[in-house]
Protein backbone atom coordinates (compact mmCIF):
# COMPACT_ATOMS: atom_id res chain seq x y z
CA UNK A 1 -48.02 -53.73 6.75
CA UNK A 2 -47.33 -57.70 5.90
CA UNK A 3 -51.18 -59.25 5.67
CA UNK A 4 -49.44 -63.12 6.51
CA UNK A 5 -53.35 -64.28 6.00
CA UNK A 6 -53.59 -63.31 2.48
CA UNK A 7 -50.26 -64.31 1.69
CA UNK A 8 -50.88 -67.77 3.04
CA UNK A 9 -54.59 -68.04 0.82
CA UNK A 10 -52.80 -66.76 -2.41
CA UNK A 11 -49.97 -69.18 -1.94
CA UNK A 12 -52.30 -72.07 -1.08
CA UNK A 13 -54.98 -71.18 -3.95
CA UNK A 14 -51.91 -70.80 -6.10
CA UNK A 15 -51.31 -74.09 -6.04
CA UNK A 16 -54.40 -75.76 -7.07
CA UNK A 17 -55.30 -76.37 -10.32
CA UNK A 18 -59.17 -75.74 -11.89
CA UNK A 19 -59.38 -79.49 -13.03
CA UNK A 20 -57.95 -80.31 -9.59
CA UNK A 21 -61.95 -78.98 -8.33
CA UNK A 22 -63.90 -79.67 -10.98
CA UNK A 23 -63.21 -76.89 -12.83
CA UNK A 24 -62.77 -76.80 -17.06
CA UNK A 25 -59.24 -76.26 -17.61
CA UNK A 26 -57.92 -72.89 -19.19
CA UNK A 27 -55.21 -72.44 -21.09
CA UNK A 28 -54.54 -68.48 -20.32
CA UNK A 29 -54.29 -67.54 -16.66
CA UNK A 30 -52.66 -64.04 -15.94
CA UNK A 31 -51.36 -66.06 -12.35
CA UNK A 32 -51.12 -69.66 -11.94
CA UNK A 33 -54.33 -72.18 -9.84
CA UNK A 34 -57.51 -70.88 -8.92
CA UNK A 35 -58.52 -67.36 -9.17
CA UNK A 36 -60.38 -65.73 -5.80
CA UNK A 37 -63.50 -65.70 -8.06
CA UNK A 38 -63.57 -69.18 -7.64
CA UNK A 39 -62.50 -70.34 -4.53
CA UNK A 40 -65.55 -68.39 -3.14
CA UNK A 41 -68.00 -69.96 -5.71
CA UNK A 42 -66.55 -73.55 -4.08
CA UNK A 43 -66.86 -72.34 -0.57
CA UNK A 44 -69.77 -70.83 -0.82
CA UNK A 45 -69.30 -67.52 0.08
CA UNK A 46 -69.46 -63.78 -1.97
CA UNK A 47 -66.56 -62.84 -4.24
CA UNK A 48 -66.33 -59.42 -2.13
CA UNK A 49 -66.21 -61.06 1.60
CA UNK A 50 -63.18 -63.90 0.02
CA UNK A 51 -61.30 -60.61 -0.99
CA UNK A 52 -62.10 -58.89 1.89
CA UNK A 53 -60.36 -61.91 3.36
CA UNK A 54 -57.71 -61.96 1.69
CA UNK A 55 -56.99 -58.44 2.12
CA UNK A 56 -56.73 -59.36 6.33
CA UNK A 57 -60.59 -57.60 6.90
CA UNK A 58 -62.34 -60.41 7.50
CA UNK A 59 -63.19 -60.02 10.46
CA UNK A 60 -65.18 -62.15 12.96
CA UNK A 61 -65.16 -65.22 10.18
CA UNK A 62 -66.52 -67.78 11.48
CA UNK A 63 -64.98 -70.83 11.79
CA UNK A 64 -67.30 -72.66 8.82
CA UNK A 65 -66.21 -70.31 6.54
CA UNK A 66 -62.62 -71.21 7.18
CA UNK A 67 -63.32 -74.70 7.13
CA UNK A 68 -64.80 -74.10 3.72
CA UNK A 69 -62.10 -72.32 2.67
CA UNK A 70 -59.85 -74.67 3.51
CA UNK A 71 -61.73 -77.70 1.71
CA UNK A 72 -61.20 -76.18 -1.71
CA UNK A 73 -57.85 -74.89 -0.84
CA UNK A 74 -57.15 -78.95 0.02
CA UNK A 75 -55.77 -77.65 3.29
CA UNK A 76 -53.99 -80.75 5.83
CA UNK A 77 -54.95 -80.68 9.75
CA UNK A 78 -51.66 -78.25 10.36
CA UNK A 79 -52.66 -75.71 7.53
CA UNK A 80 -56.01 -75.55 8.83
CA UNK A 81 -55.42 -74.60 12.10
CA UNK A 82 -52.87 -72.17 10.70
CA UNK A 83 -55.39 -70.60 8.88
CA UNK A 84 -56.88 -70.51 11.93
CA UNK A 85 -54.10 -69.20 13.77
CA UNK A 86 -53.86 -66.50 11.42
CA UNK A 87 -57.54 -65.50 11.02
CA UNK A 88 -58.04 -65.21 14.73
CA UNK A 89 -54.60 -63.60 16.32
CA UNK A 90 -56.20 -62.36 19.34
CA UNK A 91 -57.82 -65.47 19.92
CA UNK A 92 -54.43 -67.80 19.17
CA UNK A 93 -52.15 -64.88 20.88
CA UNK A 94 -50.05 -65.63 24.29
CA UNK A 95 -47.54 -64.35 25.95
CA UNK A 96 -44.24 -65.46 25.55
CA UNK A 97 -43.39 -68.47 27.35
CA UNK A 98 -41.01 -68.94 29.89
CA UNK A 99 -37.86 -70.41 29.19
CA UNK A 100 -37.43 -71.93 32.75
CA UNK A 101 -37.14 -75.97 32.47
CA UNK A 102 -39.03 -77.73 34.62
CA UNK A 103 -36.48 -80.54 36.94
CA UNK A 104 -38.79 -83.36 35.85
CA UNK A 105 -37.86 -82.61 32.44
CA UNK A 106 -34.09 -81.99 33.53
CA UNK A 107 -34.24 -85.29 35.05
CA UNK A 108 -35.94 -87.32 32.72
CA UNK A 109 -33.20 -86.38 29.79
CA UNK A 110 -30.90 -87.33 31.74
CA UNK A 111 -32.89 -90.70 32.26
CA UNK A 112 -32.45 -90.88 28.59
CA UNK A 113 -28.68 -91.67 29.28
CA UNK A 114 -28.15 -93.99 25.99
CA UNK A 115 -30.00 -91.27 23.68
CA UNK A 116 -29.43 -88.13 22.62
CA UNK A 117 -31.78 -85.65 23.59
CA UNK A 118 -32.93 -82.39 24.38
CA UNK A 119 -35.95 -79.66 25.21
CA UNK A 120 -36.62 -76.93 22.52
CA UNK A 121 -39.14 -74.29 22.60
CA UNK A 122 -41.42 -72.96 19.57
CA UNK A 123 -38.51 -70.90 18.70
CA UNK A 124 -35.97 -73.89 18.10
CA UNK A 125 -33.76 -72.61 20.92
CA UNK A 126 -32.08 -75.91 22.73
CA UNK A 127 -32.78 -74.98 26.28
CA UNK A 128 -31.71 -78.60 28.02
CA UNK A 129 -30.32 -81.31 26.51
CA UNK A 130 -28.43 -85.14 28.02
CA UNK A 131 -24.56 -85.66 27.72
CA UNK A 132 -25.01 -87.28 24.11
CA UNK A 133 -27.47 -84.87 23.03
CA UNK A 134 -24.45 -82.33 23.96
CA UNK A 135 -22.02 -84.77 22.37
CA UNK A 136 -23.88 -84.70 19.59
CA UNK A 137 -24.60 -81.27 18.72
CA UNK A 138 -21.82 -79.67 21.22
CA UNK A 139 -23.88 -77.47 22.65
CA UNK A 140 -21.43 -76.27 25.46
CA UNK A 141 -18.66 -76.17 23.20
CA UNK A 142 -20.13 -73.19 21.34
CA UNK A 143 -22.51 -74.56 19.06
CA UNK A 144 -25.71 -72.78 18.09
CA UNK A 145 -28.42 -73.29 20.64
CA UNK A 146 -30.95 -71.87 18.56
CA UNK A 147 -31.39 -74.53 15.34
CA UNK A 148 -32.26 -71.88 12.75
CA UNK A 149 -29.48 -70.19 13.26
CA UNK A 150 -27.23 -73.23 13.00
CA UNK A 151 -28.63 -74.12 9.67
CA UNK A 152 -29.01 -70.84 8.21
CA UNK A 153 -26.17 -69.04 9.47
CA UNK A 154 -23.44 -71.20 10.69
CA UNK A 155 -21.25 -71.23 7.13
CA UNK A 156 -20.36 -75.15 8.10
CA UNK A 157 -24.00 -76.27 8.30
CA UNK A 158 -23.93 -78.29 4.95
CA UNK A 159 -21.28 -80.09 6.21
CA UNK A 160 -23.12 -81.51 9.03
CA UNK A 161 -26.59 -81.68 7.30
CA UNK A 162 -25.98 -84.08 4.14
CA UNK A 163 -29.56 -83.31 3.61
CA UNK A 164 -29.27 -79.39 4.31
CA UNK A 165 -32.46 -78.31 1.59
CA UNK A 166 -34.62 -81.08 3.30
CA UNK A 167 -33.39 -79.80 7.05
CA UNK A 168 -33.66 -76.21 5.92
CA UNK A 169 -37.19 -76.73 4.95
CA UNK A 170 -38.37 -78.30 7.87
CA UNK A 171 -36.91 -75.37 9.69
CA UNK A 172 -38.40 -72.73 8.62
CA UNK A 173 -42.08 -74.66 8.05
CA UNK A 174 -41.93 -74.79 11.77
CA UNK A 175 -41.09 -71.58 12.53
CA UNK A 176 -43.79 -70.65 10.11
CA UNK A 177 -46.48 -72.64 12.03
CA UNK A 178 -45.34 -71.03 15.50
CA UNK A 179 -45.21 -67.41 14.20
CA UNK A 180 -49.01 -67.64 13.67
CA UNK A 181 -49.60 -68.93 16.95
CA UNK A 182 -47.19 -66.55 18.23
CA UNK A 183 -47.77 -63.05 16.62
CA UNK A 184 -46.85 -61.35 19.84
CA UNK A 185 -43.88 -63.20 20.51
CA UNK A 186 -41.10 -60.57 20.55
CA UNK A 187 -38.34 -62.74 20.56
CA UNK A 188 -39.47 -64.99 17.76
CA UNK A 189 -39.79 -61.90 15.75
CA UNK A 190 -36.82 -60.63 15.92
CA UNK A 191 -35.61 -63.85 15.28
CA UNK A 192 -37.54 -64.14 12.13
CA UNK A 193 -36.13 -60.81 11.31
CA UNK A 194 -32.72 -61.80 11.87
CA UNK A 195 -32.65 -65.06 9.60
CA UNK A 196 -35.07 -62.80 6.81
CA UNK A 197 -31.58 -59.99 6.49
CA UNK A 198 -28.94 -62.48 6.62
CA UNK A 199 -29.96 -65.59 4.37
CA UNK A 200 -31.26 -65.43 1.22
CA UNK A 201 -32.19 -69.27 1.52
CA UNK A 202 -34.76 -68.26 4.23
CA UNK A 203 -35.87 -65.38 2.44
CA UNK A 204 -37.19 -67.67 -0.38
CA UNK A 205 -38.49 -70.54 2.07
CA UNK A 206 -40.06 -68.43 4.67
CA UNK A 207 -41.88 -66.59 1.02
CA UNK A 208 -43.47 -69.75 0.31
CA UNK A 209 -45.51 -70.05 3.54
CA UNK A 210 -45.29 -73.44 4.48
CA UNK A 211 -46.41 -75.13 7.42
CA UNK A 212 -45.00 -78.07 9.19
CA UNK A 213 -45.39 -79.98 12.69
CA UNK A 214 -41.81 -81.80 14.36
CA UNK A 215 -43.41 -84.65 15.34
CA UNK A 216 -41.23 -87.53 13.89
CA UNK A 217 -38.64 -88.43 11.38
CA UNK A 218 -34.98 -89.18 10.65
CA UNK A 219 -31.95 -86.90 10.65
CA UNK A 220 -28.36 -87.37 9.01
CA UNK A 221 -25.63 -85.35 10.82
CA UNK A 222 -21.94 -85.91 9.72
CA UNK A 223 -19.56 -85.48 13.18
CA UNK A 224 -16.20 -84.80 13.29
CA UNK A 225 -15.17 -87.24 15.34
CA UNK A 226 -17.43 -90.15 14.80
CA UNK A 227 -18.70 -89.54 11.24
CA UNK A 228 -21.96 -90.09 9.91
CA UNK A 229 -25.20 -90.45 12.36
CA UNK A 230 -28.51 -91.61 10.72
CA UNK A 231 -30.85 -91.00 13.49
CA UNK A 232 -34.25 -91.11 14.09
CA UNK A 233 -36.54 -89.04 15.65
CA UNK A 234 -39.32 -88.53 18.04
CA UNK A 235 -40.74 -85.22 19.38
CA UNK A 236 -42.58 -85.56 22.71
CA UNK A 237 -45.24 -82.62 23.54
CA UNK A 238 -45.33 -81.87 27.39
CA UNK A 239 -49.23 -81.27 28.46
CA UNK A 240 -48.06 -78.78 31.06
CA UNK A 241 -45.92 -77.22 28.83
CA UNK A 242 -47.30 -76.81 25.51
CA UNK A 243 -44.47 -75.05 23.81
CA UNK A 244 -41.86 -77.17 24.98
CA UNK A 245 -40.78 -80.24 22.83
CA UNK A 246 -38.49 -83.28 23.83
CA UNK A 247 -36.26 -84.69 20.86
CA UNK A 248 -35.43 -88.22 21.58
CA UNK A 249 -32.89 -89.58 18.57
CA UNK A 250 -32.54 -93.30 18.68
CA UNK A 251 -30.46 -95.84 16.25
CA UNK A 252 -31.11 -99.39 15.37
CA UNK A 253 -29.18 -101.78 17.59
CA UNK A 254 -26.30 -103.58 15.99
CA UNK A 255 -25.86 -100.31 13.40
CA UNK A 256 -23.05 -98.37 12.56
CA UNK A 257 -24.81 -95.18 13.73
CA UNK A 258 -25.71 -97.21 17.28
CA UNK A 259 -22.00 -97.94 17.41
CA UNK A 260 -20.69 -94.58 16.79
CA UNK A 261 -22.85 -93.70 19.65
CA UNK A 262 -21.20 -95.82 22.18
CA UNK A 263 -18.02 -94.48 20.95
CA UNK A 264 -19.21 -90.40 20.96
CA UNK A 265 -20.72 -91.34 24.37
CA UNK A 266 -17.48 -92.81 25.90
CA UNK A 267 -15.32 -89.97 23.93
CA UNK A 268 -17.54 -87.53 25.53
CA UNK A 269 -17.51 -88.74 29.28
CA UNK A 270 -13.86 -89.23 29.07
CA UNK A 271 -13.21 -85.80 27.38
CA UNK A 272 -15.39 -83.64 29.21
CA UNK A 273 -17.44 -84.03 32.50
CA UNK A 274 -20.82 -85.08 32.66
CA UNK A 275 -22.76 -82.10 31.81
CA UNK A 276 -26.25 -80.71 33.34
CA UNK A 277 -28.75 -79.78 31.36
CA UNK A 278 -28.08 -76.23 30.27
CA UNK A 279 -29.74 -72.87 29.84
CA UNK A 280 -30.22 -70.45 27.24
């Protein structure tokens, strides 16, 4: 049975160095950072009840313990409440959302007429998008809808992703983060299970346990018909619904990339009719 808590301690632990925590150096180590003897000396708990932790029967530990924990392990805001995530799973599991989109949010990508956008859910799947997100990513011409899958298993994806290990990353850090908020999530299982049989490249990502928030950033795609797009990006978190995400890409007026816009946006209202948001 896969114990994703201790996985996620020995990776982080792995990672930090003695000298890194105050700790005399040593020059033979069977495994490489701190051993579990010691990251329970820092925190302040007994060797036994880290290992029991670390073993996935720690049970009922209290939040100060994991906050300890995660101050020697040098954990950021988004591995701490993954730690979090993963200590507690009844208290962090849900349901599976819904993957009905609300009209507001239908109507306000559409709003977004000049920029490419679109809704995705903690699972990456696309489930609305604007007329130049779709001309972007050509989502109703048989693209992916679910992003993993296009950069994992679409054979073209490093042709559209110039920075494909940087994209790839990001990917699966995400998917990462929502699986431990998620454990019940059928769907995002599967998925997980899917990606874990078919690519070796997620394989060794999704091994090294990393965590990641969208929130903002910049993205290179290479189109067919326009060529290269640097865009950047916001992600915009709905209160009302908290595992749905709007991507807004926007370009710097007077750019190449804002000119190849205008051009995919004409191209793709004179090609094809203005589409809806769609559905997955």
């Amino acid at each position: 049975m896969e114990n994703t808590l201790g996985d996620f301690l020995q990776t982080r632990r792995a990672r930090i160095q003695p000298e890194d925590v105050g700790l005399p150096p040593y020059t033979r180590r069977r495994v490489p950072g701190l051993r579990r003897e010691e990251v329970a000396q820092l925190a302040g708990v007994s060797v036994d009840y880290y290992i029991r932790l670390e073993q996935g029967r720690g049970k009922n530990v209290s939040d100060a313990v994991l906050d300890a924990v995660a101050r020697v392990l040098r954990l950021d805001p988004t591995e701490q409440q993954h730690l979090r995530d993963l200590a507690h799973p009844a208290r962090s599991a849900s349901p599976a959302p819904s993957t009905a989109v609300r009209p507001g949010v239908r109507l306000l990508l559409d709003n977004l007429a000049d920029r490419p956008a679109m809704a995705i859910d903690h699972r990456m799947d696309a489930l609305a998008w604007n007329s130049l997100g779709d001309a972007v990513h050509d989502f109703t011409g048989g693209a992916p809808r679910n992003m993993p899958r296009r950069v994992f298993l679409d054979p073209g994806a490093a042709d559209v992703y110039p920075d494909w290990p940087a994209v790839a990353a990001e990917t699966v850090a995400y998917l990462r983060l929502h699986a431990g908020r998620h454990p019940d999530d059928r769907r995002l299982t599967e998925l997980i299970g899917e990606l874990s049989v078919k690519s070796e490249h997620f394989r060794r990502l999704w091994a090294d346990h990393l965590v990641r928030e969208k929130t903002y950033g910049v993205k290179r795609l290479i189109h067919p018909v326009v060529g290269e797009l640097d865009l950047a990006y916001e992600t915009l978190s709905l209160p009302g619904d908290a595992d749905l995400t709007v991507v807004v890409y926007t370009a710097q007026p007077g750019t190449p990339t804002a000119e190849r816009l205008a051009v995919l946006a004409s191209w793709h209202a004179g090609a094809r009719p203005a589409q809806r948001a769609g559905q997955v």
